[in-house]
Protein backbone atom coordinates (compact mmCIF):
# COMPACT_ATOMS: atom_id res chain seq x y z
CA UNK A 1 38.33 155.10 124.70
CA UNK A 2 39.55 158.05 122.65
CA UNK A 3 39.80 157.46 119.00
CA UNK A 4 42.94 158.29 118.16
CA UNK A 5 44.15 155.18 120.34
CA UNK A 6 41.68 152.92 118.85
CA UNK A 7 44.28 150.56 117.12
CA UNK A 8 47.27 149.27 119.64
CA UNK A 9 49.98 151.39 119.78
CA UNK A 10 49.12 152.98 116.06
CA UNK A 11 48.40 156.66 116.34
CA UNK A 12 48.04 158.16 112.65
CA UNK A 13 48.14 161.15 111.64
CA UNK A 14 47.40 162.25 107.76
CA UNK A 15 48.69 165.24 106.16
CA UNK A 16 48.73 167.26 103.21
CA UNK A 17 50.88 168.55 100.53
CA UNK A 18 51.14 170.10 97.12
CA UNK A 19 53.07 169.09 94.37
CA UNK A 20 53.21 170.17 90.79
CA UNK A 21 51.72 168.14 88.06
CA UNK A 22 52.25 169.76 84.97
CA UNK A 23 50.94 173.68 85.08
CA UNK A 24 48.61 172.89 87.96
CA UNK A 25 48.62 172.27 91.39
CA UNK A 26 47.62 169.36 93.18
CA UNK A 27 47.52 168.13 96.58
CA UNK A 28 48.78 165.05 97.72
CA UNK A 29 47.99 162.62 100.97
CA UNK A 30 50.98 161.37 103.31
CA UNK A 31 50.70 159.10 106.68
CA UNK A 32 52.43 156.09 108.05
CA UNK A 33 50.91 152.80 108.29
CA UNK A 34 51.50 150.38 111.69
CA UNK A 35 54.95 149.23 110.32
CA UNK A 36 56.46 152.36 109.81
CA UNK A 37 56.43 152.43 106.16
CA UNK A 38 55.57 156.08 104.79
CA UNK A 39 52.15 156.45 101.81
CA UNK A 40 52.12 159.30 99.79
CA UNK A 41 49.38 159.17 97.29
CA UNK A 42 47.64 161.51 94.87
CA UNK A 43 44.53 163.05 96.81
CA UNK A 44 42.58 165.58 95.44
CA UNK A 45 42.67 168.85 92.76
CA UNK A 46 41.46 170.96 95.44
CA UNK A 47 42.82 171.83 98.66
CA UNK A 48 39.59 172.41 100.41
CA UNK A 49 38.01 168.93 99.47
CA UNK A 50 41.69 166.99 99.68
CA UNK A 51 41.43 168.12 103.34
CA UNK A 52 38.51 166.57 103.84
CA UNK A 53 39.40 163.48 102.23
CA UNK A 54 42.62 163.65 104.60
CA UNK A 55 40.32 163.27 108.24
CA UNK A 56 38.22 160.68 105.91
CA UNK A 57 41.81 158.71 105.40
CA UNK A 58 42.43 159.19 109.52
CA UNK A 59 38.94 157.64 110.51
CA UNK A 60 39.28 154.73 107.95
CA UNK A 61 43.24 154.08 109.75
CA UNK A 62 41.74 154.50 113.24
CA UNK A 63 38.96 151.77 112.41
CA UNK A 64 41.94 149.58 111.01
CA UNK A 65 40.42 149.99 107.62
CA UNK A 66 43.33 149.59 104.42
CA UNK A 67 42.92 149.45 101.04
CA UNK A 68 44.62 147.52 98.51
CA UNK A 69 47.92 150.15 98.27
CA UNK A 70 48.21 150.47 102.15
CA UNK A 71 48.09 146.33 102.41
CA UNK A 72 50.70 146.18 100.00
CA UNK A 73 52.87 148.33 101.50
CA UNK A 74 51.92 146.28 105.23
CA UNK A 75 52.81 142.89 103.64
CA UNK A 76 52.84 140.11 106.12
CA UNK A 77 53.28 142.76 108.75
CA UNK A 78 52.10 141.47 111.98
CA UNK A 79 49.37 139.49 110.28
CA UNK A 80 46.16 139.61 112.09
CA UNK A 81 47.26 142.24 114.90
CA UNK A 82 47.12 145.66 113.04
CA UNK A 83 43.45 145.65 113.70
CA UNK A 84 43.71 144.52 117.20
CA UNK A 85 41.74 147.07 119.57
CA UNK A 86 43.61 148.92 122.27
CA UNK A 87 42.66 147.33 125.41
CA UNK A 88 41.62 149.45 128.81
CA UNK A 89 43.71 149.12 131.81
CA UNK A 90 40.55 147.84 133.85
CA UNK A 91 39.09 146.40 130.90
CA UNK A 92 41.61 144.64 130.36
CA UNK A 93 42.14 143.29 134.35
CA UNK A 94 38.60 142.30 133.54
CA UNK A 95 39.28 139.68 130.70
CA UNK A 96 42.14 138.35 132.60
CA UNK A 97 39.84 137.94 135.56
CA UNK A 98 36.76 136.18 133.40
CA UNK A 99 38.60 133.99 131.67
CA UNK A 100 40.89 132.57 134.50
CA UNK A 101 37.95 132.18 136.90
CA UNK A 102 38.16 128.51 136.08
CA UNK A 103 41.51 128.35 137.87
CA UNK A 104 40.04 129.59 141.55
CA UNK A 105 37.35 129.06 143.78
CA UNK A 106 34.92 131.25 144.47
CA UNK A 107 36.93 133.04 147.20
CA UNK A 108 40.00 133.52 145.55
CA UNK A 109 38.10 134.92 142.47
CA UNK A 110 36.29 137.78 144.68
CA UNK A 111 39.48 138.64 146.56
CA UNK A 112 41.38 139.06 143.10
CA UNK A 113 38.93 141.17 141.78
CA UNK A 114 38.97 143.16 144.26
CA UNK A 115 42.54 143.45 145.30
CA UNK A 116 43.46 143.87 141.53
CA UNK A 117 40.67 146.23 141.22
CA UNK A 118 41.95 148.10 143.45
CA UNK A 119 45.54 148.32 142.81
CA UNK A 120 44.81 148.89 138.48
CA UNK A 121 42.20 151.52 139.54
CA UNK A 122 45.07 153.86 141.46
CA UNK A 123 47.45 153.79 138.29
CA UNK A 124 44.33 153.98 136.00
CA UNK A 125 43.29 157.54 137.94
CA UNK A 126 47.06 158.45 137.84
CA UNK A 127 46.00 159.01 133.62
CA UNK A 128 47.04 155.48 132.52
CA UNK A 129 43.52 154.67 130.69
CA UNK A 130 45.36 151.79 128.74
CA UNK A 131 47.05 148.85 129.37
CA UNK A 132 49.92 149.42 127.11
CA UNK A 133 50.58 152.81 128.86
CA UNK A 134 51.89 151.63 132.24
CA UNK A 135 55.28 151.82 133.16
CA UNK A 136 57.39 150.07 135.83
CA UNK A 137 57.96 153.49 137.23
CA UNK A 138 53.99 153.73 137.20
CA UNK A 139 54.10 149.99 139.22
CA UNK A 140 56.91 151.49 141.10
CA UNK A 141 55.56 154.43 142.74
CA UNK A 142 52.11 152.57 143.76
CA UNK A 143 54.28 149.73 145.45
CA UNK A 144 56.31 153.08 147.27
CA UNK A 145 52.93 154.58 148.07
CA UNK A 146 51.48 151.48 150.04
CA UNK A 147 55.00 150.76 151.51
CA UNK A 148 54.79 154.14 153.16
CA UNK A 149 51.57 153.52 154.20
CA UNK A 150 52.74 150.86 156.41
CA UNK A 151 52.03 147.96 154.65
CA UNK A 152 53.82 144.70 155.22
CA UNK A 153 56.52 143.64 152.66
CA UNK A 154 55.04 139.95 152.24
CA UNK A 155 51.68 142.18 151.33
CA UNK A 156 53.93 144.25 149.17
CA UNK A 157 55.06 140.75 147.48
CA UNK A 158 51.60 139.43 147.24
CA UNK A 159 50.47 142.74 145.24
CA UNK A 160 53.61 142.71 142.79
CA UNK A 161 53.20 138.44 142.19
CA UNK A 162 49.06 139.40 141.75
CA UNK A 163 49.80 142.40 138.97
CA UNK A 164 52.65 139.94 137.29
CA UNK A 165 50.46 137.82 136.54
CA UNK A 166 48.28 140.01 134.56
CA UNK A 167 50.77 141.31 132.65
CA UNK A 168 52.54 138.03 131.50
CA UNK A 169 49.03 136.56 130.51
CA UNK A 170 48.07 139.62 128.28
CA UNK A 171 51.42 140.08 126.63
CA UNK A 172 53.29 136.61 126.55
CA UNK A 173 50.37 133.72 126.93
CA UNK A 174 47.85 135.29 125.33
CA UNK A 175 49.87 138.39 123.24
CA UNK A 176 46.71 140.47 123.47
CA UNK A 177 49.06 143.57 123.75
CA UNK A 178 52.72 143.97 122.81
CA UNK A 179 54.48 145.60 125.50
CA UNK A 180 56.99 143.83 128.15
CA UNK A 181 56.11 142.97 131.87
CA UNK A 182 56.73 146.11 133.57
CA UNK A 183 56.96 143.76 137.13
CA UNK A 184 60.16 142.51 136.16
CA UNK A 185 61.80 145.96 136.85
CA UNK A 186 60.01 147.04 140.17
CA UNK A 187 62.08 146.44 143.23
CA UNK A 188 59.80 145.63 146.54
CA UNK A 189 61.27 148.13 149.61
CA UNK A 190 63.56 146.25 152.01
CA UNK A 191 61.79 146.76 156.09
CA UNK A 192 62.55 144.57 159.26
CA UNK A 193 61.02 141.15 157.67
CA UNK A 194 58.54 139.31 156.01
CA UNK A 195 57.55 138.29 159.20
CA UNK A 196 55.06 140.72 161.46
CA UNK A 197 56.86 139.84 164.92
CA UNK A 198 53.63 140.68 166.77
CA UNK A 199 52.34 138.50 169.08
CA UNK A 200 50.31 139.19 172.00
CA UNK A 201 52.28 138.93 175.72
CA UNK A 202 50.82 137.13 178.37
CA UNK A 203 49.00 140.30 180.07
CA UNK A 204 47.23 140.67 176.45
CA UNK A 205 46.09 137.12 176.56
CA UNK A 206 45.01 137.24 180.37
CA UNK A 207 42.97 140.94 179.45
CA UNK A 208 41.60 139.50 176.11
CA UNK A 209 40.29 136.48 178.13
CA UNK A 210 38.45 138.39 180.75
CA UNK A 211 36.93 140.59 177.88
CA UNK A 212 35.67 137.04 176.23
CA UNK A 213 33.78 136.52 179.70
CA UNK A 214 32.87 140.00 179.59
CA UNK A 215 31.42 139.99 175.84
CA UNK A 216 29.76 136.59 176.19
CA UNK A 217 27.55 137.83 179.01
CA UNK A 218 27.25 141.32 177.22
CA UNK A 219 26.69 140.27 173.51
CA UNK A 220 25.74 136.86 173.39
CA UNK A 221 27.97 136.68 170.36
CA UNK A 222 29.75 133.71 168.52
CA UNK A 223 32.89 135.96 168.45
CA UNK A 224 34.24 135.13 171.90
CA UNK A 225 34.24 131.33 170.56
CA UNK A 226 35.61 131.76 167.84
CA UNK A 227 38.23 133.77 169.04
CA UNK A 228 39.06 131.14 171.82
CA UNK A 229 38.81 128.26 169.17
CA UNK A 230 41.64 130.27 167.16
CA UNK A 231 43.50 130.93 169.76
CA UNK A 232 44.24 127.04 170.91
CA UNK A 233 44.74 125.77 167.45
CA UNK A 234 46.05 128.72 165.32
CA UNK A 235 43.32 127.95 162.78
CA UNK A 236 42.57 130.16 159.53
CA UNK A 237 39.37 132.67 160.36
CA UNK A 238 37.51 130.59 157.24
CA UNK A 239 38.22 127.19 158.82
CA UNK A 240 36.73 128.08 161.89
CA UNK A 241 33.81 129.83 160.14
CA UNK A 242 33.24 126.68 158.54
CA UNK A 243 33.60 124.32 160.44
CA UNK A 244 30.86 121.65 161.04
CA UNK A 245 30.44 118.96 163.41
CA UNK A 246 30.64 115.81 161.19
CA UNK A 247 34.55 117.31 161.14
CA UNK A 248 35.32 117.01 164.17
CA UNK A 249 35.78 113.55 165.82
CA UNK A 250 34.92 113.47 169.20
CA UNK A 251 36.04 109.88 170.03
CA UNK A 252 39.96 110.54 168.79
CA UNK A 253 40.04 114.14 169.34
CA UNK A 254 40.66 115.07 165.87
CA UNK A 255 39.85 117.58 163.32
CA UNK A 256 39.34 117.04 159.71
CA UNK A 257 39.89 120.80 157.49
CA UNK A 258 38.66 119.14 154.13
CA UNK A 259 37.08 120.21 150.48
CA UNK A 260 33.23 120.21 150.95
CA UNK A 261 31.48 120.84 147.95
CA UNK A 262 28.04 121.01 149.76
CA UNK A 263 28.94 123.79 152.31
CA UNK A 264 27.21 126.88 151.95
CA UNK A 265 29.58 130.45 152.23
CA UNK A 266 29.45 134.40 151.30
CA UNK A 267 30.64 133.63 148.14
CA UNK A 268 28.66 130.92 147.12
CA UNK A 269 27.96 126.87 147.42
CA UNK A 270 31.08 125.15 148.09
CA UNK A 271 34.12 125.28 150.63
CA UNK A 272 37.65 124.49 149.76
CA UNK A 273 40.70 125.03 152.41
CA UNK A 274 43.42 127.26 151.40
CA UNK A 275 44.99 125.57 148.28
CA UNK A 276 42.55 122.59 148.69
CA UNK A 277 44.93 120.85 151.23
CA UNK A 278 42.99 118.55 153.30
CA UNK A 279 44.62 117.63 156.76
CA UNK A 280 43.88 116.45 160.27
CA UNK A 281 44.51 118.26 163.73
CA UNK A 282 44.49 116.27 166.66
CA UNK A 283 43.08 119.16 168.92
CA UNK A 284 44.89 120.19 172.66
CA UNK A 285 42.36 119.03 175.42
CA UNK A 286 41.16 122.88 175.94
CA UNK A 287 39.99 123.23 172.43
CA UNK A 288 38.29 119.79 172.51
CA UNK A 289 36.21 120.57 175.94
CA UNK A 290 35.00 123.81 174.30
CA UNK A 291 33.80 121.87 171.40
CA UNK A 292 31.95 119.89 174.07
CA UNK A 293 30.75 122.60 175.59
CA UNK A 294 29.17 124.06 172.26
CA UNK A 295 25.35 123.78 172.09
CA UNK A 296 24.28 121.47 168.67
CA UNK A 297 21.38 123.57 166.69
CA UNK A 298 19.14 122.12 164.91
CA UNK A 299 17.98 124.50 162.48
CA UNK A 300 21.62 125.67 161.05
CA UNK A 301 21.47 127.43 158.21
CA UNK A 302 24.19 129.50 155.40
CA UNK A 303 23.07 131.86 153.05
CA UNK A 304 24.53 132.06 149.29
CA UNK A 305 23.84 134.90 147.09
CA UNK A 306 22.48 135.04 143.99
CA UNK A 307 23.88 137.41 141.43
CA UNK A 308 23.15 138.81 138.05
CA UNK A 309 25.23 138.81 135.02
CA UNK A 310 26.99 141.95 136.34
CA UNK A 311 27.71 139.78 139.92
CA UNK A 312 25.92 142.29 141.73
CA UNK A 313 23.41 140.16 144.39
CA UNK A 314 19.87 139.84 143.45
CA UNK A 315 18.90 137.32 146.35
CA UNK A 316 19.88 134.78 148.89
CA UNK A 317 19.62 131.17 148.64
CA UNK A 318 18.96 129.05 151.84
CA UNK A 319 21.06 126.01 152.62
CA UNK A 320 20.55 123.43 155.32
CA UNK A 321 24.45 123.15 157.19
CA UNK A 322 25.57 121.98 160.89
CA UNK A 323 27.75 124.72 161.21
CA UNK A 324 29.61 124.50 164.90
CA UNK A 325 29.96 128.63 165.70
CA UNK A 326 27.03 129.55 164.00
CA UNK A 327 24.69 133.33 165.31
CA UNK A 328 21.44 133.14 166.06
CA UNK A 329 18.56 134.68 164.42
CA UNK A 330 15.39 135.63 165.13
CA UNK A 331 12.22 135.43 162.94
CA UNK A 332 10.08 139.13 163.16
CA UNK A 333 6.92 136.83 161.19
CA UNK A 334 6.10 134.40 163.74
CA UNK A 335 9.31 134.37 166.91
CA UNK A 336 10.99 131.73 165.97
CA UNK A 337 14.72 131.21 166.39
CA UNK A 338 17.28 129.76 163.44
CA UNK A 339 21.43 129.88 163.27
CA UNK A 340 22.71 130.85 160.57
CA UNK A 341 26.40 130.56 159.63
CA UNK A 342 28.65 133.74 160.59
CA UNK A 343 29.93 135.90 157.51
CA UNK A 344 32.63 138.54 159.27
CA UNK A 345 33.82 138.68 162.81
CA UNK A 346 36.26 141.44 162.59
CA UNK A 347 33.70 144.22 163.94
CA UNK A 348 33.12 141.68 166.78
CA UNK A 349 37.18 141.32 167.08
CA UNK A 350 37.44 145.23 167.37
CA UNK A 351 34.89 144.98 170.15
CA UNK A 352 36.62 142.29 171.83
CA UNK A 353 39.89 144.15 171.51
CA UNK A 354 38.53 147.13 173.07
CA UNK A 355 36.97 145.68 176.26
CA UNK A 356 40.46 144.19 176.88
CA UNK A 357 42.17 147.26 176.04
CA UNK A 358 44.60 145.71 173.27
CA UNK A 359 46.00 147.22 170.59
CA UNK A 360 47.74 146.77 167.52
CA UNK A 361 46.67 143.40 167.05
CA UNK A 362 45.09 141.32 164.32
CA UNK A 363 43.70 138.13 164.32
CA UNK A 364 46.39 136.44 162.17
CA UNK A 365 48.90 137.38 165.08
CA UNK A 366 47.07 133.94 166.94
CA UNK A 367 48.58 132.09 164.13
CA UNK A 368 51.68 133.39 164.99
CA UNK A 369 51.28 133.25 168.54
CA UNK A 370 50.03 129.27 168.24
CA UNK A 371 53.24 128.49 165.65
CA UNK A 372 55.40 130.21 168.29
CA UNK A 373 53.83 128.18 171.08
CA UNK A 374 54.22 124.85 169.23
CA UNK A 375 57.68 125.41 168.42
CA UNK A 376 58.71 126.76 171.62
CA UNK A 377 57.35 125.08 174.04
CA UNK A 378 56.18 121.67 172.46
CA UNK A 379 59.32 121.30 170.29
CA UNK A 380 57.67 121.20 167.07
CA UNK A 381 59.51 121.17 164.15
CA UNK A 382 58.90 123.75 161.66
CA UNK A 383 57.52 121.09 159.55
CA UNK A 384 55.47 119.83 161.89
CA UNK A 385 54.16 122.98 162.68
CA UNK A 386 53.20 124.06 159.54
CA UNK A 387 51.40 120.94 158.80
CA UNK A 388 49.35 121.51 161.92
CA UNK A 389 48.46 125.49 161.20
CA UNK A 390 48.30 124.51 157.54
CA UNK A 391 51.73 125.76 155.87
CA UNK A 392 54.69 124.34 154.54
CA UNK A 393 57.91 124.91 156.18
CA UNK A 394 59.44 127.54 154.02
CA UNK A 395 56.56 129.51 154.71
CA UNK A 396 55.94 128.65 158.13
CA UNK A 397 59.60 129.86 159.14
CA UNK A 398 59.02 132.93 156.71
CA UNK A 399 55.86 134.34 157.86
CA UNK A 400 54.89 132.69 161.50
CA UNK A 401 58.31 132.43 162.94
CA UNK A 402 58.67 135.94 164.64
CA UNK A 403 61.75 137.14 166.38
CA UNK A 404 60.41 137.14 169.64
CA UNK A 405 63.12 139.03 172.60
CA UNK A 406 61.27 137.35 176.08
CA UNK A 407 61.67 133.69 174.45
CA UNK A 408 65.56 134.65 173.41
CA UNK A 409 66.32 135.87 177.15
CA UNK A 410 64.42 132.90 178.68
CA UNK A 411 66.87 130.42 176.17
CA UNK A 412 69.93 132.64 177.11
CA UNK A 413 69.37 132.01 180.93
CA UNK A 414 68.51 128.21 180.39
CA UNK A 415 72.17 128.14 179.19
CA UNK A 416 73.39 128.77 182.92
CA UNK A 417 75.21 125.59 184.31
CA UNK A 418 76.44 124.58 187.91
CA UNK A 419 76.25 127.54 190.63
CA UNK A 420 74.53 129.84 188.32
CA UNK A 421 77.33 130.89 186.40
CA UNK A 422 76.19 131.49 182.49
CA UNK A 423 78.17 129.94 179.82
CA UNK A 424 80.59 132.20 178.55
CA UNK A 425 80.72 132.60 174.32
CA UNK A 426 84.37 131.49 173.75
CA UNK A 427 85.66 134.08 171.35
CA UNK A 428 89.45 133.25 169.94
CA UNK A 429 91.26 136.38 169.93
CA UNK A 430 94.08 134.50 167.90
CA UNK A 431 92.95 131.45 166.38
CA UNK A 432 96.16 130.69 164.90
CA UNK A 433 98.74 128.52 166.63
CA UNK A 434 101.69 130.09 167.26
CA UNK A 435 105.14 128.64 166.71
């Protein structure tokens, strides 16, 4: 922090002048204090020394230091903010972050650190070293730059709702700086849809199968469960990771996604579902016989780390779990084997995607795919479907209902009635009768 921007939004700046007092010369001191109100004061006999007392008068203004003639002059002025220190533009991401951590889980908190992080970082390199400085041209032109990078406009969305936040808690709940929300202005650039229409065709699905035979035999790896697990019930990546076996109900075919306070993850002790909504999926018979078909370890285990005051990780703590896709481990001390719970899959998905020869595709696209499915061909409401995947409507019809061409066509030619004729659109030329 430079010291001329030590007070918020209060750069002074003293100068020096003479004036006549009689048949002398002396020299007197002028500035402006936070409210605009112009000093000029008697300084000093000497020019030499009444400059020095000038960069004296500077570093007492910068330190929010006023004597009894500049208080006067202040009066009631924005009482108990003149002194307020100019905040950072990560520093102040950083108090934002701290002292709303009571409002999010563990999971939330890391990804908002780090997506905010990363998105105050950019403008902060762009010469923006304080808070007050940024612009909504600023907020603009990062928004352009990731648009052109290709990414999604519901991302887009989620970036400008995540940096609005920060803004209306520093300047309007908490007026820790006096500027206005420079979100409100910045427009998010119009492409095809909030919805990514990608979802794999049947020749994906048929090659991605093959390479789960392929992987299993190759890599003895979780992944090719877990993928196949997603794939029939359009579950979250973090459901599946945590799943454990006293959720699933064998007898009724039904699985619970619920809070459980005891379950050990990356981030620490403790597993919520996205916005802590519990709910039960009755499971399609495929996904239930490969839940039969799963092994039950014994000696399941999930690490949580331990981390200093600066949350960097110091150490791992061991928890006892019944996680149902869990890795195995090997001992190097003694042989022995132990599961432990599985932290990231996606190197394992890139693999997977690569024996099958499939690009373009994430694993969120099985959501899709599974909402399109259930609404397609089991006539699932969009209500019902998003209760099953774990949305609400709006959002299941916003961002897992995809324009999909091959489903339209197949509709279009179930239209076709008697001999095979298709129903012809009847388009009045003239709708109005004619006398």
């Amino acid at each position: 922090m430079t010291r001329s921007s030590l007070l918020l939004g209060y750069e002074p700046k003293c100068s020096v002048y003479p004036r006549k007092s009689g048949r002398r010369k002396v020299y007197y001191l002028s500035y402006y204090l936070p409210n605009g109100k112009r000093v000029q004061r008697f300084c000093h006999e000497k020019k030499s020394l009444a400059n020095k007392l000038k960069f004296l008068k500077e570093e007492e203004l910068l330190r929010g230091v006023f004597d009894e003639l500049d208080l006067e002059k202040l009066g009631d002025y924005r009482s108990g903010h003149f002194n307020q220190r100019r905040l950072g533009t990560l520093e102040a991401v950083g108090i934002y972050l701290n002292t709303t951590a009571e409002n999010r889980n563990t999971s939330s908190q890391n990804h908002d650190e780090r997506k905010l992080n990363m998105l105050f970082s950019q403008i902060e390199q762009s010469g923006r070293k304080f808070i007050d400085q940024i612009s909504a041209l600023d907020v603009q032109l990062l928004i352009n730059q990731y648009s052109k990078r290709g990414i999604s406009e519901a991302t887009l969305k989620h970036y400008h709702k995540g940096m609005s936040k920060v803004f209306k808690w520093l300047s309007e709940d908490m007026e820790l700086v006096d500027m206005k929300n420079p979100l409100k202005k910045v427009k998010i650039p119009k492409k095809r849809g909030i919805v990514r229409d990608r979802i794999p065709t049947e020749a994906e699905m048929a090659s991605l199968q093959e390479a789960t035979v392929e992987g299993a035999v190759k890599h003895n790896s979780p992944i090719v469960e877990i993928f196949r697990f997603i794939s029939m019930t359009g579950a979250r990546v973090g459901e599946v990771l945590h799943m454990e076996w006293e959720d699933f109900d064998e007898k009724n075919g039904v699985w619970s996604i619920r809070s459980k306070p005891q379950c050990p993850t990356v981030y620490g002790l403790g597993w919520k579902p996205k916005w802590d909504k519990w709910r039960q999926v009755p499971l399609f018979d495929d996904a239930i016989e490969l839940l039969k078909s799963m092994p039950k370890h014994k000696n399941v285990f999930g690490r949580v780390p331990v981390r200093d005051e600066n949350k960097e990780i110091i150490n791992y703590e061991i928890h006892s779990a019944n996680f149902v896709f869990p890795k195995k481990e090997v001992n190097k001390k003694d042989g022995t084997i132990e599961y432990y719970r599985v932290n990231y899959i996606y190197d394992g998905w890139k693999t997977l995607k690569k024996l099958a020869g499939v690009e373009d595709l994430q694993l969120k696209d099985f959501r899709t795919y599974f909402n399109h499915i259930l609404k397609t061909k089991y006539n699932f409401t969009s209500k019902e479907a998003g209760i099953y995947i774990g949305n609400n409507a709006v959002v299941n019809d916003l961002h897992y209902s995809p324009y999909h061409l091959p489903t339209i066509r197949e509709k279009m030619q179930g239209l076709k009635r008697g001999e095979g004729k298709s129903v012809k659109l009847a388009i009045a030329t003239n709708p109005l009768p004619t006398t």
